[in-house]
Protein backbone atom coordinates (compact mmCIF):
# COMPACT_ATOMS: atom_id res chain seq x y z
CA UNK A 1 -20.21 -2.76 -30.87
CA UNK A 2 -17.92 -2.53 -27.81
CA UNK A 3 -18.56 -4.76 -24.93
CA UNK A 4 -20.04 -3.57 -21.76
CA UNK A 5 -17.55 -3.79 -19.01
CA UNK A 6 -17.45 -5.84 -15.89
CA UNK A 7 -18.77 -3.76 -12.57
CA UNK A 8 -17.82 -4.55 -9.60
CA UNK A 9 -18.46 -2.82 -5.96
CA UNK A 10 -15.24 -1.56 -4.17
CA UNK A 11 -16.20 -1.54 -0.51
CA UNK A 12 -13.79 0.74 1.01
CA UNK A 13 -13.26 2.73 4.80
CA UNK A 14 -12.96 6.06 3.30
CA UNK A 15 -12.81 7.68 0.14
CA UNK A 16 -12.03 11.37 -1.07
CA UNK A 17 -12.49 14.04 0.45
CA UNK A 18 -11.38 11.85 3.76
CA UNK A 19 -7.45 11.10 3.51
CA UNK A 20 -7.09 7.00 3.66
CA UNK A 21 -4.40 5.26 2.93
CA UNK A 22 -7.11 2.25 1.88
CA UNK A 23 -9.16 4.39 -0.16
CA UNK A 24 -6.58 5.75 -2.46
CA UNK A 25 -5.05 2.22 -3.20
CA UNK A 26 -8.88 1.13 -3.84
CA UNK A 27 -8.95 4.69 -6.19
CA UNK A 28 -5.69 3.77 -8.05
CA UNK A 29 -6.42 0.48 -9.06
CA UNK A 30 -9.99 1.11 -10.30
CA UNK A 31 -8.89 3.54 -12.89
CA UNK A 32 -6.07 1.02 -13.86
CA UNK A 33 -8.98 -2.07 -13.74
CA UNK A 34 -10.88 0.58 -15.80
CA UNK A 35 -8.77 1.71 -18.89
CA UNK A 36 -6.82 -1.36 -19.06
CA UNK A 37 -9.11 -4.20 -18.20
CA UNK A 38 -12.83 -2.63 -18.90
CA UNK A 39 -13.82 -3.51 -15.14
CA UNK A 40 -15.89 -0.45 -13.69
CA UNK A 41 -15.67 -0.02 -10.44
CA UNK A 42 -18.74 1.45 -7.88
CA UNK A 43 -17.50 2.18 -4.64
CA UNK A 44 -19.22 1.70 -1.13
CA UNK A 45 -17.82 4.03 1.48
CA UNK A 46 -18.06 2.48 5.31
CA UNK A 47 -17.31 6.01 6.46
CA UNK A 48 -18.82 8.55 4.49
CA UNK A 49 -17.67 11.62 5.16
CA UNK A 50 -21.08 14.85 4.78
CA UNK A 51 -19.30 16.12 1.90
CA UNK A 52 -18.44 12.90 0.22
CA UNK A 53 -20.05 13.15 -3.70
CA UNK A 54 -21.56 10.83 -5.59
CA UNK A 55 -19.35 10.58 -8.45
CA UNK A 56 -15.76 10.49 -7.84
CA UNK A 57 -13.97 10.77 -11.32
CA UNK A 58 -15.82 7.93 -13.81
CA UNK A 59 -17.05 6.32 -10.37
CA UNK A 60 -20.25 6.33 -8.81
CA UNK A 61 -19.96 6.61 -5.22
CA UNK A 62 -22.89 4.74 -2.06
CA UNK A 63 -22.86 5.15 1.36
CA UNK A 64 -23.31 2.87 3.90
CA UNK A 65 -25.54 4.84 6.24
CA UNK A 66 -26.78 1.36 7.85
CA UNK A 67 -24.08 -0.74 9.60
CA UNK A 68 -26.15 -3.74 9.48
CA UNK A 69 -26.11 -6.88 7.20
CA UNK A 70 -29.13 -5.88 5.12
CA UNK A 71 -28.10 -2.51 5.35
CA UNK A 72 -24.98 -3.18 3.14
CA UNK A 73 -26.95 -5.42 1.34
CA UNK A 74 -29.39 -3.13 0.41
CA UNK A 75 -26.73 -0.81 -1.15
CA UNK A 76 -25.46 -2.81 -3.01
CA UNK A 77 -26.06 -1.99 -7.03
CA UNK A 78 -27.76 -3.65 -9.64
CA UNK A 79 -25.81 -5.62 -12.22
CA UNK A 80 -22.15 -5.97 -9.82
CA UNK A 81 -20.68 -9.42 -10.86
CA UNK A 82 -18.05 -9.09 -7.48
CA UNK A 83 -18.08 -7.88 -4.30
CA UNK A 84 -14.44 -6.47 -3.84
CA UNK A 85 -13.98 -5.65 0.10
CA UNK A 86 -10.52 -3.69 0.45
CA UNK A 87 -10.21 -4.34 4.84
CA UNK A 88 -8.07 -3.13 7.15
CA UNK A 89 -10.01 -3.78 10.37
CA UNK A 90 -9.42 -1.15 12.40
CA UNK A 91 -11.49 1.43 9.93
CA UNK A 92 -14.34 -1.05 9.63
CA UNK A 93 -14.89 -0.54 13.83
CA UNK A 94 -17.37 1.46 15.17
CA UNK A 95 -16.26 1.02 18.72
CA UNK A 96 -12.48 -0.12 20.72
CA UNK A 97 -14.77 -3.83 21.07
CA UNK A 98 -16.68 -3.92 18.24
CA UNK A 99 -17.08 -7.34 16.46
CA UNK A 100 -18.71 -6.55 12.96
CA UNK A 101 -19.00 -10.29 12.29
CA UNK A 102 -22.46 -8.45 10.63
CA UNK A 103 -19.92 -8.09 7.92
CA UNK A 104 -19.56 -11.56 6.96
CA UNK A 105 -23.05 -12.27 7.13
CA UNK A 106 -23.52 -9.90 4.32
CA UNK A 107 -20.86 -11.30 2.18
CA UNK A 108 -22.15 -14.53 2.57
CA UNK A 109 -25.88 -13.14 1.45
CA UNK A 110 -24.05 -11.57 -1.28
CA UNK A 111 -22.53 -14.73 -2.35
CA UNK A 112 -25.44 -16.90 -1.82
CA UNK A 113 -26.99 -14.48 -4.57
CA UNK A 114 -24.69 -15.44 -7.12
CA UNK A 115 -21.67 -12.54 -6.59
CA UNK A 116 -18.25 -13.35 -6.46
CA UNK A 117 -16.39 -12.31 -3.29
CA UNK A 118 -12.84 -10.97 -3.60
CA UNK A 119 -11.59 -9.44 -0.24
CA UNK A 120 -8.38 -7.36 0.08
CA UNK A 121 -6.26 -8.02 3.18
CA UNK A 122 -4.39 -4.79 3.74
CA UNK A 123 -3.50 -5.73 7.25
CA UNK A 124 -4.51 -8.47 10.06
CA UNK A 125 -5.78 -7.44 13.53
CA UNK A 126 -2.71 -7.01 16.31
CA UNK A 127 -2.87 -5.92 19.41
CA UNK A 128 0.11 -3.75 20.76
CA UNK A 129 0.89 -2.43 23.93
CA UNK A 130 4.79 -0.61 24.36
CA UNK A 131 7.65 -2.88 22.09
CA UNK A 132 4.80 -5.79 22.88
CA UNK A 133 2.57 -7.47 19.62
CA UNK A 134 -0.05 -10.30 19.78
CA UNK A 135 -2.61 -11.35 17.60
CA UNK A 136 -5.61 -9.67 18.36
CA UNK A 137 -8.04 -12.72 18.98
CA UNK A 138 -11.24 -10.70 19.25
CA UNK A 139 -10.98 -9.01 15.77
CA UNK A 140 -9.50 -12.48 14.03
CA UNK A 141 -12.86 -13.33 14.14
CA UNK A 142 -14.05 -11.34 11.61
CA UNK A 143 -10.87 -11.53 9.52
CA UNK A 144 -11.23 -15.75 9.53
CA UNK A 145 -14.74 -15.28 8.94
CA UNK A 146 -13.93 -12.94 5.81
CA UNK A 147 -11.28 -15.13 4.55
CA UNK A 148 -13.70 -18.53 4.82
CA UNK A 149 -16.78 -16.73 2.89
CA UNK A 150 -14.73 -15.09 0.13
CA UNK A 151 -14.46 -16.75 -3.12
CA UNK A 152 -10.99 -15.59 -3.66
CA UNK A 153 -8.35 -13.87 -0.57
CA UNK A 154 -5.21 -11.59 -1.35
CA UNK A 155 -2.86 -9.85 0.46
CA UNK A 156 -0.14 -7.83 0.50
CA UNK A 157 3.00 -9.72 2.21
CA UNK A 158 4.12 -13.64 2.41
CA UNK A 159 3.23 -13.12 6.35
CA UNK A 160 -0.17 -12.21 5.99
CA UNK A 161 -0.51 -14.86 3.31
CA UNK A 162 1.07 -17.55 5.69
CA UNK A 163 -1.53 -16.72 8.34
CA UNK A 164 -4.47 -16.44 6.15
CA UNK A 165 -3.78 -19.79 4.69
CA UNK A 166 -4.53 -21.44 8.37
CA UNK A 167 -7.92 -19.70 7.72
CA UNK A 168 -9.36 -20.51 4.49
CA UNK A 169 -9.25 -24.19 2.56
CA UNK A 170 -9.25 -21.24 -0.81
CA UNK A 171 -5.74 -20.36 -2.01
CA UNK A 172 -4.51 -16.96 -0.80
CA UNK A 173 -2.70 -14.93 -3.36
CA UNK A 174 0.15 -12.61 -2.90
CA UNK A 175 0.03 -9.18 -4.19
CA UNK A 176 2.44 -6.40 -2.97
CA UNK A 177 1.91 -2.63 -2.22
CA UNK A 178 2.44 -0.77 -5.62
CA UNK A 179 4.19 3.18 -5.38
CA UNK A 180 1.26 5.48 -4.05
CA UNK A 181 2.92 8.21 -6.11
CA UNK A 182 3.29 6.26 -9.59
CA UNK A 183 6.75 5.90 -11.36
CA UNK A 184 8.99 8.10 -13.09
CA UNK A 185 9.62 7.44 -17.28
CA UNK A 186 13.42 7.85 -17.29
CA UNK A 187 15.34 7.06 -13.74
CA UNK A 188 18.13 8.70 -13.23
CA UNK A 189 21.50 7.41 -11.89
CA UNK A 190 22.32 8.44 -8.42
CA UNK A 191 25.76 10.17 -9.72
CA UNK A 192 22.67 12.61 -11.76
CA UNK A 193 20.90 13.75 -8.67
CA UNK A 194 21.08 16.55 -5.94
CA UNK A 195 22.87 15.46 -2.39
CA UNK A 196 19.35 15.56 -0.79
CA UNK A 197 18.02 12.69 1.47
CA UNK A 198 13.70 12.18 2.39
CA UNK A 199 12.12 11.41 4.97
CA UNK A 200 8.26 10.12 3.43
CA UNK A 201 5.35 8.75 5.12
CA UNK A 202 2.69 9.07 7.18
CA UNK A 203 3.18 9.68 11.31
CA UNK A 204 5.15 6.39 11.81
CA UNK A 205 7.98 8.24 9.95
CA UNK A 206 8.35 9.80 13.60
CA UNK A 207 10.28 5.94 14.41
CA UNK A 208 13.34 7.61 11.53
CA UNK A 209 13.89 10.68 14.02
CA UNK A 210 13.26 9.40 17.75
CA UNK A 211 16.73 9.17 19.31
CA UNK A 212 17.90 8.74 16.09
CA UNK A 213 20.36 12.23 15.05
CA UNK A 214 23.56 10.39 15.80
CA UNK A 215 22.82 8.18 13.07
CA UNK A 216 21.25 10.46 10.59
CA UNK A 217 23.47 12.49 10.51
CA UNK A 218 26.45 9.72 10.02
CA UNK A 219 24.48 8.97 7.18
CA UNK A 220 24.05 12.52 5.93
CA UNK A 221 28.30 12.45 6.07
CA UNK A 222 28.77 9.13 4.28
CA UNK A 223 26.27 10.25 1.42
CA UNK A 224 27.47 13.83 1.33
CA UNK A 225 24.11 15.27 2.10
CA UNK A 226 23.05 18.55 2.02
CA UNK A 227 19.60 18.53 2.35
CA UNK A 228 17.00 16.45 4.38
CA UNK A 229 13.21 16.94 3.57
CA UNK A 230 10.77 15.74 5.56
CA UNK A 231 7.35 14.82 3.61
CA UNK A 232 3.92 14.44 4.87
CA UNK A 233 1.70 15.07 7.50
CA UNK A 234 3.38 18.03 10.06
CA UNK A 235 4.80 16.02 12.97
CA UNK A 236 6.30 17.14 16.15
CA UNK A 237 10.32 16.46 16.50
CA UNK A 238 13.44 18.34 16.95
CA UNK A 239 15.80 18.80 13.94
CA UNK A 240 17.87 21.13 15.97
CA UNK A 241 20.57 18.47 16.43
CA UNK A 242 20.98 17.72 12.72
CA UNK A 243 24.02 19.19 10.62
CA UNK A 244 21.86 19.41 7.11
CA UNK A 245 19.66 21.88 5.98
CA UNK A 246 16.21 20.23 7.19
CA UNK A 247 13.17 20.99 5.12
CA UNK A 248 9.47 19.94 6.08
CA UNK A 249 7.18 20.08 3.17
CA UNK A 250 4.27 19.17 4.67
CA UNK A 251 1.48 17.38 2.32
CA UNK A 252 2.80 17.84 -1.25
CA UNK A 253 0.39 16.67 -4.33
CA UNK A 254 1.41 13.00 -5.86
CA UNK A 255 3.63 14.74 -8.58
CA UNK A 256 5.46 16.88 -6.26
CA UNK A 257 6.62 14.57 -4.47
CA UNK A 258 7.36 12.50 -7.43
CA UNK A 259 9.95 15.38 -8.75
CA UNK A 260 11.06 15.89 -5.97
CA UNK A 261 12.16 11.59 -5.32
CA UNK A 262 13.27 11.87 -9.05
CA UNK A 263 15.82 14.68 -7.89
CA UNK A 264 17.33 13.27 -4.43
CA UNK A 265 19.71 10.59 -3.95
CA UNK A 266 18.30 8.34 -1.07
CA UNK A 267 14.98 7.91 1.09
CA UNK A 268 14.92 6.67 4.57
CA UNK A 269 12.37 4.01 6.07
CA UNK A 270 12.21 2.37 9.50
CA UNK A 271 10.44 -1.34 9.25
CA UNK A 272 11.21 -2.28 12.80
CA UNK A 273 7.66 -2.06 14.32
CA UNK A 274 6.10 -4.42 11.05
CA UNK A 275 9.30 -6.50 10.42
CA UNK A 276 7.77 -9.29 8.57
CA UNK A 277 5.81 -6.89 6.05
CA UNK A 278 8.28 -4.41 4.09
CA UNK A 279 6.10 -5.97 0.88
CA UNK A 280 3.20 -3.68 1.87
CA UNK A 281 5.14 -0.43 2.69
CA UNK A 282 3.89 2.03 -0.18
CA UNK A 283 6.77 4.20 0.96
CA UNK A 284 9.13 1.57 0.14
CA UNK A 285 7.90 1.02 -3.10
CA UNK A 286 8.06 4.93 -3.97
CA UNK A 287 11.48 4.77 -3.51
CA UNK A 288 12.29 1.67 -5.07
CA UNK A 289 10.15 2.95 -8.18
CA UNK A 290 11.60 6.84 -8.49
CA UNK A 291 15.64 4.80 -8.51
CA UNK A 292 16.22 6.20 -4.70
CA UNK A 293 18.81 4.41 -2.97
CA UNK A 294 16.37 2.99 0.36
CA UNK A 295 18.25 3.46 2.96
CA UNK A 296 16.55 1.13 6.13
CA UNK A 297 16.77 2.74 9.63
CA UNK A 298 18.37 0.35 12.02
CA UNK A 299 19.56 -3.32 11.57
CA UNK A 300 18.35 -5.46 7.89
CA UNK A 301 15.56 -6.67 8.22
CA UNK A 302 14.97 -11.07 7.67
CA UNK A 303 14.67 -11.60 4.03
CA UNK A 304 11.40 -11.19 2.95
CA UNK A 305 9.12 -11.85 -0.35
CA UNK A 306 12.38 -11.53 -2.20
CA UNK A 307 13.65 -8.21 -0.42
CA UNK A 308 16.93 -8.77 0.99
CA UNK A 309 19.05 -6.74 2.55
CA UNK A 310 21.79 -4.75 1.47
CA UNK A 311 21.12 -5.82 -1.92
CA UNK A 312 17.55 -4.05 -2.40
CA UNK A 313 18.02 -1.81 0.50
CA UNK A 314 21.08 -0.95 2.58
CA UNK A 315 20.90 -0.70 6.66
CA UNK A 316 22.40 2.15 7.73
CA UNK A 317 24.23 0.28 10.33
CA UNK A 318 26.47 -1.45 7.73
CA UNK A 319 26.01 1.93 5.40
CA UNK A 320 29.58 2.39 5.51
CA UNK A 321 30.97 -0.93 3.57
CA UNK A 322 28.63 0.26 0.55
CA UNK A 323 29.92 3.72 0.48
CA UNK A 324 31.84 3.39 -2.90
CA UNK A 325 29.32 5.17 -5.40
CA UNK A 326 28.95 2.40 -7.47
CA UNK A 327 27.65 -0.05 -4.63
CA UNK A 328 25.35 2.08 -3.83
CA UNK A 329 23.97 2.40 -7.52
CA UNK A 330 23.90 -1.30 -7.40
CA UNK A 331 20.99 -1.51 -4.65
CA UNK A 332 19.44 1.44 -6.00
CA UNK A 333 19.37 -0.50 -9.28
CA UNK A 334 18.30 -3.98 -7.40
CA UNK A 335 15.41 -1.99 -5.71
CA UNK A 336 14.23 -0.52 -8.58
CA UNK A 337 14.57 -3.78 -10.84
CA UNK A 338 13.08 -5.92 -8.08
CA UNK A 339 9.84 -2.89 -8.05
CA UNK A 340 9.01 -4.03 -11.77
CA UNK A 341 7.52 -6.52 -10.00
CA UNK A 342 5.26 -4.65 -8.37
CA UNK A 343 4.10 -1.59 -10.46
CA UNK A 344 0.47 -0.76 -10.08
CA UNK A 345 0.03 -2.22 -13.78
CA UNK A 346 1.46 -5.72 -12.56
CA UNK A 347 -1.06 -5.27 -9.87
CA UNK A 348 -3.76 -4.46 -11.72
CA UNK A 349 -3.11 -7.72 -13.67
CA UNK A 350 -3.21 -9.95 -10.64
CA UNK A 351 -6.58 -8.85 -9.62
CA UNK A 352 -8.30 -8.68 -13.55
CA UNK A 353 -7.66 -12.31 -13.48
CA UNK A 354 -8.72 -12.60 -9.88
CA UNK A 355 -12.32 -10.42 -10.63
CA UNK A 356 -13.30 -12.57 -13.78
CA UNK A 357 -14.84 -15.56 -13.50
CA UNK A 358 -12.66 -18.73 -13.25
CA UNK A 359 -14.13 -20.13 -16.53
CA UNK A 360 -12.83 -17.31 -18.39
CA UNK A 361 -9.95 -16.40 -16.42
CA UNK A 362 -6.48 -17.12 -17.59
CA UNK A 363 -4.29 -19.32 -15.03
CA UNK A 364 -2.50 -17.24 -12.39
CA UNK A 365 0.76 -17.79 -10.73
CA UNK A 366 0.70 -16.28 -7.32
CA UNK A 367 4.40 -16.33 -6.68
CA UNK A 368 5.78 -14.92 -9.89
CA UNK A 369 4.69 -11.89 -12.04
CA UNK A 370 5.22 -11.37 -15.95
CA UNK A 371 6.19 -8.44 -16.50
CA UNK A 372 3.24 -6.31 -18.45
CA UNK A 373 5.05 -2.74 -18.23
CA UNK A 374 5.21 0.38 -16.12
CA UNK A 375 2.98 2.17 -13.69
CA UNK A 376 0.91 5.04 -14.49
CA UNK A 377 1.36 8.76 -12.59
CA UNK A 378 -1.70 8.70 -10.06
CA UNK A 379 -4.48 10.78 -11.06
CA UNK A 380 -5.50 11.32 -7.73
CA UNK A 381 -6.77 14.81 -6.62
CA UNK A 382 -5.11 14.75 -3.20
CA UNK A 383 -2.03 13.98 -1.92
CA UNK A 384 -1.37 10.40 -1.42
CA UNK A 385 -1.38 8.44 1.87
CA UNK A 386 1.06 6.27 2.29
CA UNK A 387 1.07 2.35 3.90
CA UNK A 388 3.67 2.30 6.54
């Protein structure tokens, strides 16, 4: 007779038909959890969205129509095992001041009921004004309560983990941003692929263009680049200046843009505005995964959860001493090495052993991953957001 699986509750911002970076990540990993470590997930939306259904795939799907403590409590299903709370704070507002500190009140219900609490750092509250970031004091309240009710606290980056430790007497694990467009099965070598160069992300890929065509297209010259595409959400800047062929795709499904990273030689990022926290950038990873050669807008960035640079990405101020094709290959081959690290089956992993009970759980090292295998293609039926 086949065993029933774990269920758990996925508390999440937004969820499909809403675009959120959050969500899909949330999406992702339950149908890894699902066919590869028989944990069901149920989902919770914060945000529901009027034409949000209640089955999404395999998943059943609650709102949370009540922003109260007993209101979340009330929604939540009979026979979950774990609360898993995927937060980003700034989705879980319902107001520029609001303190939901209602939130932890309901985890800690939750918990007093017997339900293991696993929450999901995606990011920690900052407040930023110009070139200027602080710590946002007013929403750390929530985030320290969070971290001191749950059972178990992950995140994405060493940073983040390094603050949340000052939190929480619980160990905080690491767990890096897997590809939000999956992996390709055979990576080709750079000398195999067309002289194109991408441009993928969300809005913040705006930072790769602003007062930036000098250097793009020195890069575009060193690399022999014909073609620049520009991937995601329609933004507003001027390619006039550039001396490629300059093609904006707009949203593209997961395995377009997938064939079209398998084809192209390089990918461009800019980090400078989250410097301490390349380890969450799904864009990042989708390059490092698909055997791009990451090319990092700007000066490196410090070394960080074992991403160094110029050896897993190159800067494109120093561009020029790694011009020799088979330098190049060599970070493109460090990237994509490093990523097996990080696939969304090595993630998936991590947090199995992290949703079962201790008793039962097999011991976990936080700081180095075994490697279990390769990613699967998202099955996703949207086009991916990705983390900056």
């Amino acid at each position: 007779m086949t065993a029933q699986p774990t269920r758990i509750l996925q508390i999440v911002p937004r969820l499909f038909p809403d675009v959120d970076g959050v969500g899909d990540y949330a999406l992702q990993l339950a149908h890894q959890l699902h066919d590869h470590s028989q944990i069901l997930s149920d989902f919770l939306v914060f945000r529901p969205n009027p034409r949000l259904q209640p089955m999404l795939d395999q998943f059943a799907v609650h709102r949370l129509n009540h922003h109260t403590a007993q209101g979340l409590v009330d929604q939540v299903p009979e026979n979950i095992s774990t609360i898993f709370l995927q937060y980003s704070n700034y989705p879980y507002l319902l107001g520029k001041l609001d303190t939901p500190m209602w939130l932890v009140d309901a985890l800690k219900s939750l918990k007093q009921r017997g339900l293991r609490i696993v929450v999901m750092f995606h990011e920690l509250p900052t407040l930023r004004y110009k070139q200027i970031r602080c710590p946002n004091v007013v929403q750390r309240r929530v985030s320290r309560g969070l971290a001191q009710v749950a059972d178990v606290v992950v995140t994405n980056n060493a940073a983040f983990q390094q603050t949340l430790a000052g939190w929480t007497e619980s160990p905080v694990h690491c767990v890096p941003n897997f590809s939000s467009i999956g992996v390709v099965g055979q990576v080709p070598s750079l000398s195999e692929r067309k002289r194109s160069l991408i441009v993928f992300g969300s809005s913040d890929r705006t930072r790769v263009y602003r007062h930036n065509t000098r250097t793009i297209n020195r890069v575009c010259q060193l690399l022999k680049i014909d073609t620049l595409y520009d991937v995601g959400r329609p933004i507003e800047w001027d390619s006039q200046g550039l001396d490629v062929k300059v093609v904006k795709t707009g949203f593209l499904s997961a395995s377009e843009i997938s064939q079209l990273m398998a084809e192209s030689l390089a990918g461009i990022f800019d980090y400078r505005r989250f410097p301490q926290n390349l380890a969450k950038s799904t864009v990042y990873a989708a390059y490092c995964s698909h055997g791009l050669l990451p090319i990092c807008n700007g000066h490196g960035l410090r070394t960080q959860d074992g991403i160094v640079a110029n050896h897993h990405y190159v800067v494109t101020s120093s561009l020029h001493q790694f011009a020799q094709p088979s330098s190049l290959q060599a970070i493109a081959d460090n990237a994509q090495a490093h990523y097996q690290t990080r696939t969304l089956a090595q993630c998936t992993a991590q947090f199995s052993q992290l949703i079962y009970p201790v008793a039962s759980a097999p011991a976990l090292n936080t700081d180095v991953y075994t490697e279990i295998g390769i990613g699967h293609r998202l099955r996703t039926p949207h086009p991916p957001t990705p983390s900056p």
